[in-house]
Protein backbone atom coordinates (compact mmCIF):
# COMPACT_ATOMS: atom_id res chain seq x y z
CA UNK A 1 4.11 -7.25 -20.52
CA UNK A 2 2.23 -4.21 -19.64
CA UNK A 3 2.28 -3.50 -16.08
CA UNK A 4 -1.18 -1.30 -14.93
CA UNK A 5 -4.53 -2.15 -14.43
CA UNK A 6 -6.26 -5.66 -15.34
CA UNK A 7 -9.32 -5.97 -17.31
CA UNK A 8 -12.39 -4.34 -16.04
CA UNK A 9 -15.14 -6.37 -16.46
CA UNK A 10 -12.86 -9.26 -14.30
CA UNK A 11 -11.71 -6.71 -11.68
CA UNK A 12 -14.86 -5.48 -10.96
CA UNK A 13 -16.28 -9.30 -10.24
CA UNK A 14 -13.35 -9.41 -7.85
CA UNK A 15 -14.34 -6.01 -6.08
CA UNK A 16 -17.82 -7.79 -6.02
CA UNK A 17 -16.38 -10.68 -4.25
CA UNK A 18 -14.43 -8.55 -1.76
CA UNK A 19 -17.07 -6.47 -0.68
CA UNK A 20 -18.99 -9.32 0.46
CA UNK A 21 -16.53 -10.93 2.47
CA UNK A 22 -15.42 -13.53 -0.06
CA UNK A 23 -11.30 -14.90 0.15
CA UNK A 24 -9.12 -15.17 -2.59
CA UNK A 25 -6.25 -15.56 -3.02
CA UNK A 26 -3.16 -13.17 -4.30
CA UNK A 27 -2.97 -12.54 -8.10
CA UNK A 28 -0.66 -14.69 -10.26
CA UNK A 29 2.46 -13.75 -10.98
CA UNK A 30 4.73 -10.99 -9.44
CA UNK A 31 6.35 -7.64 -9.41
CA UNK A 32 8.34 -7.22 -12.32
CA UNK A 33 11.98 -8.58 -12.21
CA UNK A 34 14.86 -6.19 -12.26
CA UNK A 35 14.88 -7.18 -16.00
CA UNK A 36 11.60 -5.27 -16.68
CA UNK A 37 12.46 -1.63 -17.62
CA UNK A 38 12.23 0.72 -14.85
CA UNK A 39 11.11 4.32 -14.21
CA UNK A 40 14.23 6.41 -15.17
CA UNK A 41 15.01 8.54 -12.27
CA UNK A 42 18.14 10.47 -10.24
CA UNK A 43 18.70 9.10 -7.26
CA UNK A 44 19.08 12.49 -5.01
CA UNK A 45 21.31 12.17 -1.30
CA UNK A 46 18.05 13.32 0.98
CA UNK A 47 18.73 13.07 4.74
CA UNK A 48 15.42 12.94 7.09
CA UNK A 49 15.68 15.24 9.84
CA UNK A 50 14.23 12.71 12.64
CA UNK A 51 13.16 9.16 12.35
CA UNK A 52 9.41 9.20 12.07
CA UNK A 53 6.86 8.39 14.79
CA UNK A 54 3.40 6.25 13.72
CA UNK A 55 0.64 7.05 14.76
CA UNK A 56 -1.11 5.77 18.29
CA UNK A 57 -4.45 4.38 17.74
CA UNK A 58 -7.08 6.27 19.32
CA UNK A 59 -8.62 3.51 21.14
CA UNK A 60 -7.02 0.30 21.94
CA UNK A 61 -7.13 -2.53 19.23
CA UNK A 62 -8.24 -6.18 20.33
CA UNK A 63 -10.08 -9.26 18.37
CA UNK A 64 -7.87 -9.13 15.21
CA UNK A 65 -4.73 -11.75 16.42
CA UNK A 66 -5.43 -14.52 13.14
CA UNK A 67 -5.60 -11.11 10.80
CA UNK A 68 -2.68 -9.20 11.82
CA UNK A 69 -0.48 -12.45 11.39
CA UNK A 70 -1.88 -13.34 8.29
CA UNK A 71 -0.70 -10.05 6.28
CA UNK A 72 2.18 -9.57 9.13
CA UNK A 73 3.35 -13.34 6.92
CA UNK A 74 2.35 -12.03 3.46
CA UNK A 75 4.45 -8.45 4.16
CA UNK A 76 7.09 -10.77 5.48
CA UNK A 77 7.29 -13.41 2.18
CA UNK A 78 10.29 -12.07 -0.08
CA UNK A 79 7.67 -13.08 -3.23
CA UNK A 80 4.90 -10.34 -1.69
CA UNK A 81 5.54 -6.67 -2.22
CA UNK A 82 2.27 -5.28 -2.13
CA UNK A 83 -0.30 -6.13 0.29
CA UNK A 84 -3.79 -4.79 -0.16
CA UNK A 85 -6.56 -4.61 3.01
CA UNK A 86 -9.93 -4.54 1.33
CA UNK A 87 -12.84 -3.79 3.78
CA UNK A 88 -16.27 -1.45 3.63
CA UNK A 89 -15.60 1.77 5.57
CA UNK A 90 -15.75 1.21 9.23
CA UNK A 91 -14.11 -2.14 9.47
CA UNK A 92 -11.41 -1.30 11.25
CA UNK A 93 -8.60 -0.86 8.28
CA UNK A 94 -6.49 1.83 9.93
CA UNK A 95 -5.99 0.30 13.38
CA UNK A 96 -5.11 -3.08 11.55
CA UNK A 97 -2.50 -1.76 9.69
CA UNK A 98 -0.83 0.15 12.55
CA UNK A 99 -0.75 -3.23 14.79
CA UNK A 100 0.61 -5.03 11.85
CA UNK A 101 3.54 -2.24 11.58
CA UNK A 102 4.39 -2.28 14.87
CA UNK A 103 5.06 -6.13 14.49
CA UNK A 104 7.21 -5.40 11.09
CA UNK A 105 9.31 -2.49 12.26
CA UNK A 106 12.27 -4.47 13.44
CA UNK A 107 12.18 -5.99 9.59
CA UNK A 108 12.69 -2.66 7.57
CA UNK A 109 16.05 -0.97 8.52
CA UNK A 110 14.84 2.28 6.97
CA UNK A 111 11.57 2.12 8.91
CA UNK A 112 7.72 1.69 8.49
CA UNK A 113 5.67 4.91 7.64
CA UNK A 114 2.58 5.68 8.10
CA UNK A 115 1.04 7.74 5.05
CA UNK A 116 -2.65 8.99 5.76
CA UNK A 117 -4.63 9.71 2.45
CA UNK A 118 -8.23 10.54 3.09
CA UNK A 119 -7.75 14.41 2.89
CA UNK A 120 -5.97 14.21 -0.60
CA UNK A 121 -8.26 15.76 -3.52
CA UNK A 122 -6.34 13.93 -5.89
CA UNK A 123 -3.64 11.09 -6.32
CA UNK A 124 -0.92 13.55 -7.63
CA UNK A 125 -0.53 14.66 -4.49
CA UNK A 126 0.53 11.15 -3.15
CA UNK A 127 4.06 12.42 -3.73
CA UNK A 128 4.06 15.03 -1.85
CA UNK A 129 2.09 13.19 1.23
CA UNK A 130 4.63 10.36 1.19
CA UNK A 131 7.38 12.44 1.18
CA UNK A 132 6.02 14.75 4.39
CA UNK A 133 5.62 11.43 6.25
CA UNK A 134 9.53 10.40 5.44
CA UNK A 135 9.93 14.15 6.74
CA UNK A 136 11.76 14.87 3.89
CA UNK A 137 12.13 18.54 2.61
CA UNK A 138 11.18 19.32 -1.06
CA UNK A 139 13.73 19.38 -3.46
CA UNK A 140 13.97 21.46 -6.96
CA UNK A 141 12.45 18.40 -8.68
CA UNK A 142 9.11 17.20 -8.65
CA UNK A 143 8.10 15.95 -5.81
CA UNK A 144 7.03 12.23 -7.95
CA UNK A 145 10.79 12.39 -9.26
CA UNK A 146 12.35 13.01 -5.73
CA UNK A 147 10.24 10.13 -4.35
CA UNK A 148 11.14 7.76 -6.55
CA UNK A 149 14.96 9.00 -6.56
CA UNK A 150 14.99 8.56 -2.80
CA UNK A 151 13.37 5.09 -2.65
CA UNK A 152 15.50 3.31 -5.04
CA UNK A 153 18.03 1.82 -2.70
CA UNK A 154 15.76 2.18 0.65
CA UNK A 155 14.31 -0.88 2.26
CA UNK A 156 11.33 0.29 4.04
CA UNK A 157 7.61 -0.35 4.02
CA UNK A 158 5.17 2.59 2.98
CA UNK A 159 1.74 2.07 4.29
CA UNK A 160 -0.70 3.84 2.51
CA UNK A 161 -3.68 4.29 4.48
CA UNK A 162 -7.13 5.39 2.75
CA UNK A 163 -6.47 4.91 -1.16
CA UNK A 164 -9.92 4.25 -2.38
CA UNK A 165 -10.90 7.79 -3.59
CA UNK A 166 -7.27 8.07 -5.04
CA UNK A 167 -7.60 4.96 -7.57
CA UNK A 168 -8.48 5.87 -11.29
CA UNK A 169 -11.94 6.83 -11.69
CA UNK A 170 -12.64 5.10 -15.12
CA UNK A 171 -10.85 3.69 -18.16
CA UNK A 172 -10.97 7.15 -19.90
CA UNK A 173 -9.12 9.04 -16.96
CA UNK A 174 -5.01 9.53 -17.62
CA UNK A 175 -3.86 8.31 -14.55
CA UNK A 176 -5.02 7.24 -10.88
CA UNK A 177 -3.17 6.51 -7.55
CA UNK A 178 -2.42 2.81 -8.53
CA UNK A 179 -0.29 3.87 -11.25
CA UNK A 180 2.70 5.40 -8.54
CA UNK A 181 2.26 2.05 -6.63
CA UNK A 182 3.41 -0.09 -9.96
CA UNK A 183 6.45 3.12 -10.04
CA UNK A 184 7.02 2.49 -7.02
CA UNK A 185 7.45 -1.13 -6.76
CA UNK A 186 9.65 -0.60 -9.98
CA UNK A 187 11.79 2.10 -9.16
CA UNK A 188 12.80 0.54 -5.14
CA UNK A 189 13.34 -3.00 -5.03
CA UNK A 190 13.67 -2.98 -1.82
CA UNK A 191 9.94 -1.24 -1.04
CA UNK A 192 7.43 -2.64 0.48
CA UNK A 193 3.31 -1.64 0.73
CA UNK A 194 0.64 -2.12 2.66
CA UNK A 195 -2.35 -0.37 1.44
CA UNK A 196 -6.11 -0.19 3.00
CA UNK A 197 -8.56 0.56 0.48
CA UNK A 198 -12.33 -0.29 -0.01
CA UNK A 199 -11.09 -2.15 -3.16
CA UNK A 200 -8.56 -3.74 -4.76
CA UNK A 201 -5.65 -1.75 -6.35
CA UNK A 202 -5.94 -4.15 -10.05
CA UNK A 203 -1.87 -4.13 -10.37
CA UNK A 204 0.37 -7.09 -10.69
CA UNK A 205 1.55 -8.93 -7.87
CA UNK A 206 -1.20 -7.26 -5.49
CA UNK A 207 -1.74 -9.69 -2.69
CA UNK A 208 -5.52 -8.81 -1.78
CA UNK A 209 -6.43 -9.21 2.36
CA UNK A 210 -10.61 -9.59 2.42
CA UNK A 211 -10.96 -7.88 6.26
CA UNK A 212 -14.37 -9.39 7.57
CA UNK A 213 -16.76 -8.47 10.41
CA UNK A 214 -15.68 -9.11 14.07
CA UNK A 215 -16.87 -13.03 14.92
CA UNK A 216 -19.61 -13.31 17.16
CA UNK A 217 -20.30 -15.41 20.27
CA UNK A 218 -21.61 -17.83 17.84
CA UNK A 219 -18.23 -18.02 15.79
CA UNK A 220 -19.94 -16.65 12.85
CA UNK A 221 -19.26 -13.19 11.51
């Protein structure tokens, strides 16, 4: 089966449903199985020159206990590789995800990082930006092809913070962001991601997180 984005006219109905604070639930079925062809890449022996740091939120992060153990338990199901936090700007995506890594770290032995996208101009420079946050030095290959080399027998989780102006643009463009997540999850087994966007990514075995408003004193949001 192809693995890539679903059909449009469905997807966007979901988007519709995210943005205004509807649930659903994950997508049927699953990352491929290590049956399903894979991207065919070297592995390279890359050694990172200090474990990485993430980052401290700028202010402190209260009011979000039932969400950050809700996709703390999807990241931590072996079924769920790919967690997506759908929310308007504003909502608060950033300083969920960090409290939800901190939680995870002990579970990755390679470590969580922490990969901030909103200054990208365009999603082939994801590479790149992943590979700074590893603090791995560039290589004579392309920095997609050293990525993927490196992740295949790592078991870490990537969190990729800001996607939404990195996804494809429309049906006619050759490739957007979401396309390296499906390499990705295809290349390293053991890889995890947890990705804030205003929408949802449209790949198989995306597990989509709705983020809400804050509840008020009325319990309503």
């Amino acid at each position: 089966a192809r693995i890539g984005r679903k059909d449009g006219r469905a997807a966007r109905g979901r988007d519709d449903r995210a943005l205004r604070g509807d649930s659903f639930p994950a997508d049927e079925g699953a990352i491929p199985s290590p049956r399903t062809p894979t991207v065919d890449v070297t592995p390279h022996t890359i050694v990172a020159t200090a474990p990485p740091l993430l980052p401290m939120p700028a202010t402190s992060f209260v009011g979000r206990t039932q969400e950050i153990g809700a996709i703390t338990a999807l990241l931590a199901d072996g079924n769920t590789r790919l967690v997506t936090v759908v929310a308007p700007g504003g909502m608060g995506k950033t300083q969920l995800s960090l409290a939800v890594t901190a939680a995870l770290q002990p579970a990755f032995p390679d470590g969580v990082h922490f990969v901030p996208l909103a200054l990208l101009s365009a999603p082939e420079h994801i590479p790149a930006a992943i590979l700074q946050s590893l603090q791995l030095p560039m290589g004579g290959n392309s920095p997609r092809a050293q990525l993927l080399g490196y992740l295949q027998e790592k078991q870490l989780l990537l969190v990729l913070d800001n996607f939404e102006h990195l996804l494809l643009p429309s049906p006619d463009a050759v490739a957007g962001g979401e396309n390296l997540v499906v390499e990705l999850l295809q290349a390293a087994p053991q890889v995890k991601l947890l990705v804030t966007c205003r929408e949802r990514l449209n790949v198989q075995g995306e597990a989509v997180f709705v983020l809400g408003g804050f509840p008020s004193p009325t319990g309503k949001r």
